[in-house]
C-alpha atoms as a PDB file:
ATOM      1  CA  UNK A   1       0.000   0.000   0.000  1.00  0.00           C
ATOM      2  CA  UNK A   2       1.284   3.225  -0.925  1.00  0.00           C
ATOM      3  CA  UNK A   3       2.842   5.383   2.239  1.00  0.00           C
ATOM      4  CA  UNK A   4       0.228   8.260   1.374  1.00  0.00           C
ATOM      5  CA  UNK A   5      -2.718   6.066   1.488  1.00  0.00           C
ATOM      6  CA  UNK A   6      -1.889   4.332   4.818  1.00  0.00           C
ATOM      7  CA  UNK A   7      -1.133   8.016   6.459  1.00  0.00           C
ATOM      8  CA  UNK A   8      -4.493   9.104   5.265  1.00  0.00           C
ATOM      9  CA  UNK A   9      -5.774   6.122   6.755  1.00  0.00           C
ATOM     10  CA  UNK A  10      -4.279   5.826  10.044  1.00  0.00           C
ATOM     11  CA  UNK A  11      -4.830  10.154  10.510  1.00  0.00           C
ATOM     12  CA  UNK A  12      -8.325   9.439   9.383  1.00  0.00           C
ATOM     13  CA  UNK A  13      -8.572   6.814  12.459  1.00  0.00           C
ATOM     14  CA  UNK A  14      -7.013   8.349  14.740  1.00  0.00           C
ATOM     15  CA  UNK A  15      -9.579  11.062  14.234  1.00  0.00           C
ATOM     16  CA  UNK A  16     -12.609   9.242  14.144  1.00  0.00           C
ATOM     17  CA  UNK A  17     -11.727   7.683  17.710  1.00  0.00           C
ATOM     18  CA  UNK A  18     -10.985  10.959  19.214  1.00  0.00           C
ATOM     19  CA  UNK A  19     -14.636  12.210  17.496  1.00  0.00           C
ATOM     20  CA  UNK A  20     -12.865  14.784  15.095  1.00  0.00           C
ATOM     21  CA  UNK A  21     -14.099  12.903  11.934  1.00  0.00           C
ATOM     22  CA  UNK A  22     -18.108  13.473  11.469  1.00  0.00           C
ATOM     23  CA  UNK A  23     -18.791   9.818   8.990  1.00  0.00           C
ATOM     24  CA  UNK A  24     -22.378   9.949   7.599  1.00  0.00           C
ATOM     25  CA  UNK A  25     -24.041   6.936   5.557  1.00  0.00           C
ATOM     26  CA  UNK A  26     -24.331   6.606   1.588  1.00  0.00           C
ATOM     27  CA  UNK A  27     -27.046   5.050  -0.293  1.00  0.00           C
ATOM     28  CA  UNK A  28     -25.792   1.444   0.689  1.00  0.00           C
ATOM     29  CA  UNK A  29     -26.493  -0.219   3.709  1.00  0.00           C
ATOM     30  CA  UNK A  30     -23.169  -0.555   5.076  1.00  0.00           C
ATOM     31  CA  UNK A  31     -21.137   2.042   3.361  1.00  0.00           C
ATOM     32  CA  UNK A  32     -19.821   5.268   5.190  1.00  0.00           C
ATOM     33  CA  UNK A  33     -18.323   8.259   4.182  1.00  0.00           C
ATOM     34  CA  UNK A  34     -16.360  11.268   5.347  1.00  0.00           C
ATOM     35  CA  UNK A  35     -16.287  14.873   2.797  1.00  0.00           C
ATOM     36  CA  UNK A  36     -13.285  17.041   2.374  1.00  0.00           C
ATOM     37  CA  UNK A  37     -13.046  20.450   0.668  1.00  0.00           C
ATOM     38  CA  UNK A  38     -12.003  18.409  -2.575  1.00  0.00           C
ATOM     39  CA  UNK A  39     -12.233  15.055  -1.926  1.00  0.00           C
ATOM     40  CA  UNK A  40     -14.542  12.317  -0.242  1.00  0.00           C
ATOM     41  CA  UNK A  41     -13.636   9.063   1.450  1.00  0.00           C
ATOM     42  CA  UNK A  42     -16.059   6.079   1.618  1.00  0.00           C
ATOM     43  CA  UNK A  43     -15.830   2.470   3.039  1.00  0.00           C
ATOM     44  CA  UNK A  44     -17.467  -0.039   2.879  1.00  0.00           C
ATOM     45  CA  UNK A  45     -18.217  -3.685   4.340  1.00  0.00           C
ATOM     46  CA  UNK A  46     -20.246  -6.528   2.059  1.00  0.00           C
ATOM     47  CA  UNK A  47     -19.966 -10.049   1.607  1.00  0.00           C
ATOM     48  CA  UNK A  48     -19.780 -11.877  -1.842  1.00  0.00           C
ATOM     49  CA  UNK A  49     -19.698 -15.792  -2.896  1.00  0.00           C
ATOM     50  CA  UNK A  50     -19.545 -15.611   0.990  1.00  0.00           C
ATOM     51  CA  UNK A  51     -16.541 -13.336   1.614  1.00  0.00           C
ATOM     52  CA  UNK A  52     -16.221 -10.400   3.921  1.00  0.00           C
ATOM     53  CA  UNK A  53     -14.695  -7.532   1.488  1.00  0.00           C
ATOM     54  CA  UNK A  54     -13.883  -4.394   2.722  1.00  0.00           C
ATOM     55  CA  UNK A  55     -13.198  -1.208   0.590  1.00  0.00           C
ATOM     56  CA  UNK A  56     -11.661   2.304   1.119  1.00  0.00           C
ATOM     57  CA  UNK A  57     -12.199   4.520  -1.905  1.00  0.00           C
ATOM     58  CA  UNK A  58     -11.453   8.312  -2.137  1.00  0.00           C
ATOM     59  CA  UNK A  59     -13.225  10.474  -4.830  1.00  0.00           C
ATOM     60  CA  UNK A  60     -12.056  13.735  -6.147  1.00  0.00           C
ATOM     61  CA  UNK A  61     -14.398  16.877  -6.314  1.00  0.00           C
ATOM     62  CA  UNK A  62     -16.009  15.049  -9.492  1.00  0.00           C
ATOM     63  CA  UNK A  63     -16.667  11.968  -7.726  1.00  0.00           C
ATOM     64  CA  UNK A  64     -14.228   9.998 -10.140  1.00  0.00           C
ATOM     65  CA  UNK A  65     -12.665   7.271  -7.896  1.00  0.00           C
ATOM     66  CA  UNK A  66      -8.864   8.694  -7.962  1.00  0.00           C
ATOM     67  CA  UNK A  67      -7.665   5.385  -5.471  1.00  0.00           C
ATOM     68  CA  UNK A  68      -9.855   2.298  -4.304  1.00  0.00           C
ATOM     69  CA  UNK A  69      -8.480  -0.303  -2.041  1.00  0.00           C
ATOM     70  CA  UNK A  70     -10.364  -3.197  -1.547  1.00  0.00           C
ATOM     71  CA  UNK A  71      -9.357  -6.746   0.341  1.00  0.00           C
ATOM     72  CA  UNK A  72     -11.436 -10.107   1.473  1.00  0.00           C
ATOM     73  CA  UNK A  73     -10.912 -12.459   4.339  1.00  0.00           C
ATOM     74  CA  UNK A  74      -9.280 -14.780   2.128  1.00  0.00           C
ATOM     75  CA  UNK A  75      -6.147 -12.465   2.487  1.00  0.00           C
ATOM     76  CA  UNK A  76      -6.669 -12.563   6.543  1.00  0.00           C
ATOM     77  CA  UNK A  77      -2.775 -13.005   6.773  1.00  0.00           C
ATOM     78  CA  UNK A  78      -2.479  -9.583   4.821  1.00  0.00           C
ATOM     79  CA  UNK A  79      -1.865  -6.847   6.987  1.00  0.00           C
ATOM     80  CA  UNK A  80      -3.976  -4.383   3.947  1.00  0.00           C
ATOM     81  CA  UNK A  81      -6.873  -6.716   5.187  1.00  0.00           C
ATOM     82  CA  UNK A  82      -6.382  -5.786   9.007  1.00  0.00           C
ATOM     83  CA  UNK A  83      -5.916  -2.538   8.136  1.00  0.00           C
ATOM     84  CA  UNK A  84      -9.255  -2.058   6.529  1.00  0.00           C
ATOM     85  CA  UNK A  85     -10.885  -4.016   8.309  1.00  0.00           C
ATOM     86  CA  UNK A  86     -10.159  -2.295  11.718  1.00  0.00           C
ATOM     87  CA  UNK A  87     -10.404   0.928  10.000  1.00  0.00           C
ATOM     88  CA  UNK A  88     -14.093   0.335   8.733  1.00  0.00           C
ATOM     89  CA  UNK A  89     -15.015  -1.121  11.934  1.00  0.00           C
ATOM     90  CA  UNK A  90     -13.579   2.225  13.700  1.00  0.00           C
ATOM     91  CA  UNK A  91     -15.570   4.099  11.553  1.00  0.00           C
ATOM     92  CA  UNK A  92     -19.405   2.025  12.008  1.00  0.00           C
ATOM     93  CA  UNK A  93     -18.865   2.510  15.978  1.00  0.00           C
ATOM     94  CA  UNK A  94     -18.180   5.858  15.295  1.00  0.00           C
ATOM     95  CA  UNK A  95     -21.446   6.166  13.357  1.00  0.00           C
ATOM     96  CA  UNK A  96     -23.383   4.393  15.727  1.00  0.00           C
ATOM     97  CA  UNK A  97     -22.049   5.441  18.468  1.00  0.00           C
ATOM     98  CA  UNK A  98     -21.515   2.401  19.983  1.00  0.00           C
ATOM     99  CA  UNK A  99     -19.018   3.119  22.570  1.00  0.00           C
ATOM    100  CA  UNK A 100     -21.641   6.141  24.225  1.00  0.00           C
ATOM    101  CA  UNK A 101     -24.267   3.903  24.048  1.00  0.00           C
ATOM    102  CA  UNK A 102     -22.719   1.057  26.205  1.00  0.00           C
ATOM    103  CA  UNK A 103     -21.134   3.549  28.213  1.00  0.00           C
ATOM    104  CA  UNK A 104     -24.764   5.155  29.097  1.00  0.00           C
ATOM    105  CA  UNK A 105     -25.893   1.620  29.332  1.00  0.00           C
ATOM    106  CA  UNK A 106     -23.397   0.597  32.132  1.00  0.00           C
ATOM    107  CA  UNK A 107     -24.148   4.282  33.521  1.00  0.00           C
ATOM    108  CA  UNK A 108     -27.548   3.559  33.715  1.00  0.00           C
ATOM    109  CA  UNK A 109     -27.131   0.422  35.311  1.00  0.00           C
ATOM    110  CA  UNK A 110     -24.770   1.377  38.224  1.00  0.00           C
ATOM    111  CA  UNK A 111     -27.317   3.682  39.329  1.00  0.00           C
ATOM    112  CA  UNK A 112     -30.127   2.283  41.971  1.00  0.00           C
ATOM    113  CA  UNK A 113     -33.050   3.617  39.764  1.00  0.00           C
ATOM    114  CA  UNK A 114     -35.436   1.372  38.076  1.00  0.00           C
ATOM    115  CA  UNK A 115     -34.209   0.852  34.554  1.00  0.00           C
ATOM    116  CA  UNK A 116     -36.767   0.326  31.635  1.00  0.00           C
ATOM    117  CA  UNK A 117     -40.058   1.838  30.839  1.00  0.00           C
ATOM    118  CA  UNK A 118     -43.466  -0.074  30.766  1.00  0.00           C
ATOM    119  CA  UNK A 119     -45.082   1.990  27.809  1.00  0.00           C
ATOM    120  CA  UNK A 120     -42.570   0.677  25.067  1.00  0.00           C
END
């Protein structure tokens, strides 16, 4: 992988966790993306002929795809495939904000009031 690409990606992760990097959804179920002055970043997560395939792709100001990196779990050993794979992952809990959620969860439950609501 080309030593630009992987600092875009690691900066680009390193911002996501810290909540600097605002990732909204695309058209597709499972695909996320991230827009720059010039440029927009998507990636995405899909399975085919029963592979998990992950993608990074960045578009220029036309949307032309200008780099696309994409990788399946047959290339586990790969370190491209861990790469992208923890980077998409970073970017889906970011979305969903899974790591407030449990922590209000937990939050919720070390308190002593009742938890849960009879009308839902």
């Amino acid at each position: 992988m080309e030593n630009k690409i992987l600092n875009i990606i690691n900066i680009l992760k390193e911002k996501t966790i810290s909540g600097d990097a605002v990732w909204t959804r695309t058209s597709s179920d499972n695909e996320f993306k991230i827009q720059f002055a010039n440029a927009t970043i998507t990636t995405d997560n899909w399975f085919v002929d029963n592979k998990m395939c992950f993608d990074f792709v960045i578009l220029n100001q036309n949307g032309d795809t200008i780099e696309r990196l994409s990788i399946t779990d047959e290339d586990f050993l790969n370190s491209d495939y861990a790469l992208l794979s923890s980077f998409y992952e970073t970017v889906k809990n970011s979305y969903y904000k899974v790591d407030e959620t449990i922590d209000s969860i937990i939050k919720e439950l070390n308190t002593s009031k009742k938890i849960g609501n009879q009308n839902n």
